[in-house]
C-alpha atoms as a PDB file:
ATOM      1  CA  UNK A   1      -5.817  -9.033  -4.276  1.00  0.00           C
ATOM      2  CA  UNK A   2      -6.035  -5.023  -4.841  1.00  0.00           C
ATOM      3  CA  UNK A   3      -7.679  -2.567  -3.489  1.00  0.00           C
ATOM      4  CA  UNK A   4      -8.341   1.144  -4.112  1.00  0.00           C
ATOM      5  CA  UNK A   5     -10.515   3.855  -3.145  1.00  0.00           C
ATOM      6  CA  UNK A   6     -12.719   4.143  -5.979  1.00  0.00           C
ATOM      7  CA  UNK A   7     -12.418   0.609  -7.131  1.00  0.00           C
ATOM      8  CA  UNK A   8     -12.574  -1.661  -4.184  1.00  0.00           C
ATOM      9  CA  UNK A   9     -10.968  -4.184  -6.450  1.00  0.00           C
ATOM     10  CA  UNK A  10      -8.379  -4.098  -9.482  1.00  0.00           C
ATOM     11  CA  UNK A  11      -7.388  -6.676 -12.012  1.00  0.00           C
ATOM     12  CA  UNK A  12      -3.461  -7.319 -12.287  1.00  0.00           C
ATOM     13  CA  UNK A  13      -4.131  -5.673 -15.881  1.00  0.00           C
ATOM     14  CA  UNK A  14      -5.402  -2.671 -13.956  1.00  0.00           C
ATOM     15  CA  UNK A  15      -2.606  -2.285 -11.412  1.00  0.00           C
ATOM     16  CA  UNK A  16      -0.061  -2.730 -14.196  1.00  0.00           C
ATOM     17  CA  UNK A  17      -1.626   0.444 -16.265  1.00  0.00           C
ATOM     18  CA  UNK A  18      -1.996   2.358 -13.534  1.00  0.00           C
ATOM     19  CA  UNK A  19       1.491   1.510 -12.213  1.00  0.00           C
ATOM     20  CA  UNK A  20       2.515   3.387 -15.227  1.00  0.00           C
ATOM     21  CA  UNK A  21       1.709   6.487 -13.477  1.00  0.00           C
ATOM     22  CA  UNK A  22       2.662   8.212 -10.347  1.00  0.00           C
ATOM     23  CA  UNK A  23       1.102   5.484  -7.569  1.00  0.00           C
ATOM     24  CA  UNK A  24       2.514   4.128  -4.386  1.00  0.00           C
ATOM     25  CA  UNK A  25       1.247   0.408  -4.172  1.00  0.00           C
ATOM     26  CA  UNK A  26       1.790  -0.537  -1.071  1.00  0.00           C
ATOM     27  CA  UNK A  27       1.872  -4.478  -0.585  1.00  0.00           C
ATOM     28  CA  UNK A  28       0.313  -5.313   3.580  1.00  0.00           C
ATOM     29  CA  UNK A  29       2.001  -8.468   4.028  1.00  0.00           C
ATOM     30  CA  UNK A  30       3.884  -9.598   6.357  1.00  0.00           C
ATOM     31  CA  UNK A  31       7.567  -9.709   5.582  1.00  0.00           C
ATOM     32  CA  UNK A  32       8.036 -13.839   6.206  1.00  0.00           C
ATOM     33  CA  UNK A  33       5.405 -13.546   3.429  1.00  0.00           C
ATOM     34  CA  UNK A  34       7.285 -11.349   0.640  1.00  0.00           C
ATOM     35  CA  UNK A  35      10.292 -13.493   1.669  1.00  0.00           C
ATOM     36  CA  UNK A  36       8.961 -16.610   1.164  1.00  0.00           C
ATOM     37  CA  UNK A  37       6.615 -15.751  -1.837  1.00  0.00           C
ATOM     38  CA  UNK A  38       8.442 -12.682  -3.497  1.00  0.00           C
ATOM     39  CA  UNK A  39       8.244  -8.933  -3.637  1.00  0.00           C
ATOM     40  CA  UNK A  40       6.085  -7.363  -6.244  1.00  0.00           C
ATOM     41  CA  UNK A  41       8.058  -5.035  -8.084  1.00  0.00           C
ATOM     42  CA  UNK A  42       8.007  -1.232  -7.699  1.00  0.00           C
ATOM     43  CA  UNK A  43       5.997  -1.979  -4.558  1.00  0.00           C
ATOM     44  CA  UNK A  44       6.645  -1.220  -0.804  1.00  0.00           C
ATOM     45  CA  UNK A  45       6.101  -3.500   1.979  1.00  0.00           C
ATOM     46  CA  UNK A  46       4.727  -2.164   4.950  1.00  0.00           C
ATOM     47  CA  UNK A  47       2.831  -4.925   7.053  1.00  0.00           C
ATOM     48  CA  UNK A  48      -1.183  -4.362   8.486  1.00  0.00           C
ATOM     49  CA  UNK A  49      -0.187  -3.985  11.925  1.00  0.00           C
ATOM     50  CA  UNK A  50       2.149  -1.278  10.965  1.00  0.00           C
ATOM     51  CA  UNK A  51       0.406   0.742   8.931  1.00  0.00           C
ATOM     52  CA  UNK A  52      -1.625   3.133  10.581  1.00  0.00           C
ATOM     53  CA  UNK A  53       1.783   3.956  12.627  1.00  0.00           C
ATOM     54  CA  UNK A  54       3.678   4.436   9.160  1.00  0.00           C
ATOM     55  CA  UNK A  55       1.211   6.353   7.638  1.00  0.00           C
ATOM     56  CA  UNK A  56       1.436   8.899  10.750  1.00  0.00           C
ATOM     57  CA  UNK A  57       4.890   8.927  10.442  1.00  0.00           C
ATOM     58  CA  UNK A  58       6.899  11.977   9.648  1.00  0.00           C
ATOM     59  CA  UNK A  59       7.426  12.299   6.173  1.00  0.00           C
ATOM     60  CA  UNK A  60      11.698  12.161   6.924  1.00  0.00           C
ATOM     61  CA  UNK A  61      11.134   9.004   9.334  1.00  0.00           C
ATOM     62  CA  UNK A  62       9.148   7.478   6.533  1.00  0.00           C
ATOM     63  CA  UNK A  63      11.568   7.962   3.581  1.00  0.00           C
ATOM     64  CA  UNK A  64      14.001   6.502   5.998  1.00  0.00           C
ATOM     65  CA  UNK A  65      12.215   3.504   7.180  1.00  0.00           C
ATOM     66  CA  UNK A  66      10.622   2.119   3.894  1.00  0.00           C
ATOM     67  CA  UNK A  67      13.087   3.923   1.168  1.00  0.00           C
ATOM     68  CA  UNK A  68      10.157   5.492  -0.310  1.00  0.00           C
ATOM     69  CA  UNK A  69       8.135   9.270  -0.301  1.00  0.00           C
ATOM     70  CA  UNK A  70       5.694   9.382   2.285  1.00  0.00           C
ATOM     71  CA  UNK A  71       1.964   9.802  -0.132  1.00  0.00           C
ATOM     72  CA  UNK A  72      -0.097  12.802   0.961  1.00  0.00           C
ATOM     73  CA  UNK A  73      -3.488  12.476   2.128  1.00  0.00           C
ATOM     74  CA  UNK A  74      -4.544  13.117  -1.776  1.00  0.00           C
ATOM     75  CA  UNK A  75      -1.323  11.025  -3.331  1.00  0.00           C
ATOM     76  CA  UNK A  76      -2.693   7.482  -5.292  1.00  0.00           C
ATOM     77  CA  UNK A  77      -2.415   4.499  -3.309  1.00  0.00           C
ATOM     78  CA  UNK A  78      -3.050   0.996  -3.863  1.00  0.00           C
ATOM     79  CA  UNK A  79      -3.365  -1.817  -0.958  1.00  0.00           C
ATOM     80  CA  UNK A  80      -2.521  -5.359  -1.915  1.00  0.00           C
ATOM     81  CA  UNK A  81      -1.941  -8.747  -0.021  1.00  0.00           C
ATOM     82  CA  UNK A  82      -2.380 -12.198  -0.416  1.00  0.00           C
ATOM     83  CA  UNK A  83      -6.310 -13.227  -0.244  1.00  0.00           C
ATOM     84  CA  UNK A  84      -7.923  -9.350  -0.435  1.00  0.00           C
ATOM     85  CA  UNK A  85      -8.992  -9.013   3.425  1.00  0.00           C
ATOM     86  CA  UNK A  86      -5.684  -7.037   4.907  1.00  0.00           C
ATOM     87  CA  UNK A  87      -5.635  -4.713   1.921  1.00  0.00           C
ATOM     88  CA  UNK A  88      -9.178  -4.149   2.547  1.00  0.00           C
ATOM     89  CA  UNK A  89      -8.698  -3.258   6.301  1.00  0.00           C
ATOM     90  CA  UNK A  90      -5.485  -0.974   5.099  1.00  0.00           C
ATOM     91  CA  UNK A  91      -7.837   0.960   2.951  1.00  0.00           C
ATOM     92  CA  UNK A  92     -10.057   1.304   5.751  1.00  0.00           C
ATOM     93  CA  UNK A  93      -7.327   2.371   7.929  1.00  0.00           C
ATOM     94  CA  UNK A  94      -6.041   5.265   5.173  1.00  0.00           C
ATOM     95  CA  UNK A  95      -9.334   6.618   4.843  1.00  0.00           C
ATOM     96  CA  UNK A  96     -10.248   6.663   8.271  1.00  0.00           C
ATOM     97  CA  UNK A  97      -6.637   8.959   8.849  1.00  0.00           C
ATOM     98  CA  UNK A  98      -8.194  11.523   6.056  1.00  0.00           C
ATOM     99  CA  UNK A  99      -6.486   9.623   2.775  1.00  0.00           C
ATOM    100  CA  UNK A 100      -8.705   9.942  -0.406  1.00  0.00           C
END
């Protein structure tokens, strides 16, 4: 399941189109999870209970940890996991640090 600020939920049509744009989608779960059921492409994997931490992160430490550009506060993000609650709570979490 998706999630995004406007849209609490996407279709996998929607996240395809918009993935044709500049968007970080970052995928919540846990890592035993992506290993055991796959990574979704062009998608970075930063886990619930380390997400508020990454997100606070300096922008260097970031890039280093999950190979990827830190998003500004105003940067289009999209939360996914497996059932819809976690990416749910990670939009939450962004929003509540000053992400629109």
């Amino acid at each position: 399941r998706l999630c995004a600020g406007g849209t609490p939920s996407l279709s996998y049509q929607e996240l395809k189109d918009l993935k044709k744009t500049n968007i970080l989608h970052i995928d919540v779960r846990e890592r035993w999870e992506i290993d055991r059921f796959g990574k979704i492409p062009a998608s970075v994997n930063i886990p619930l209970g380390e997400l508020v931490e990454a997100l606070q992160m300096d922008p260097m430490e970031f890039k280093e940890q999950y190979n990827q550009k830190m998003p500004s506060k105003s940067d289009p993000v999209v939360f996914s996991c497996l059932a819809g609650t976690r990416s749910k709570q990670a939009l939450s979490f962004a929003m509540s640090l000053g992400f629109s």
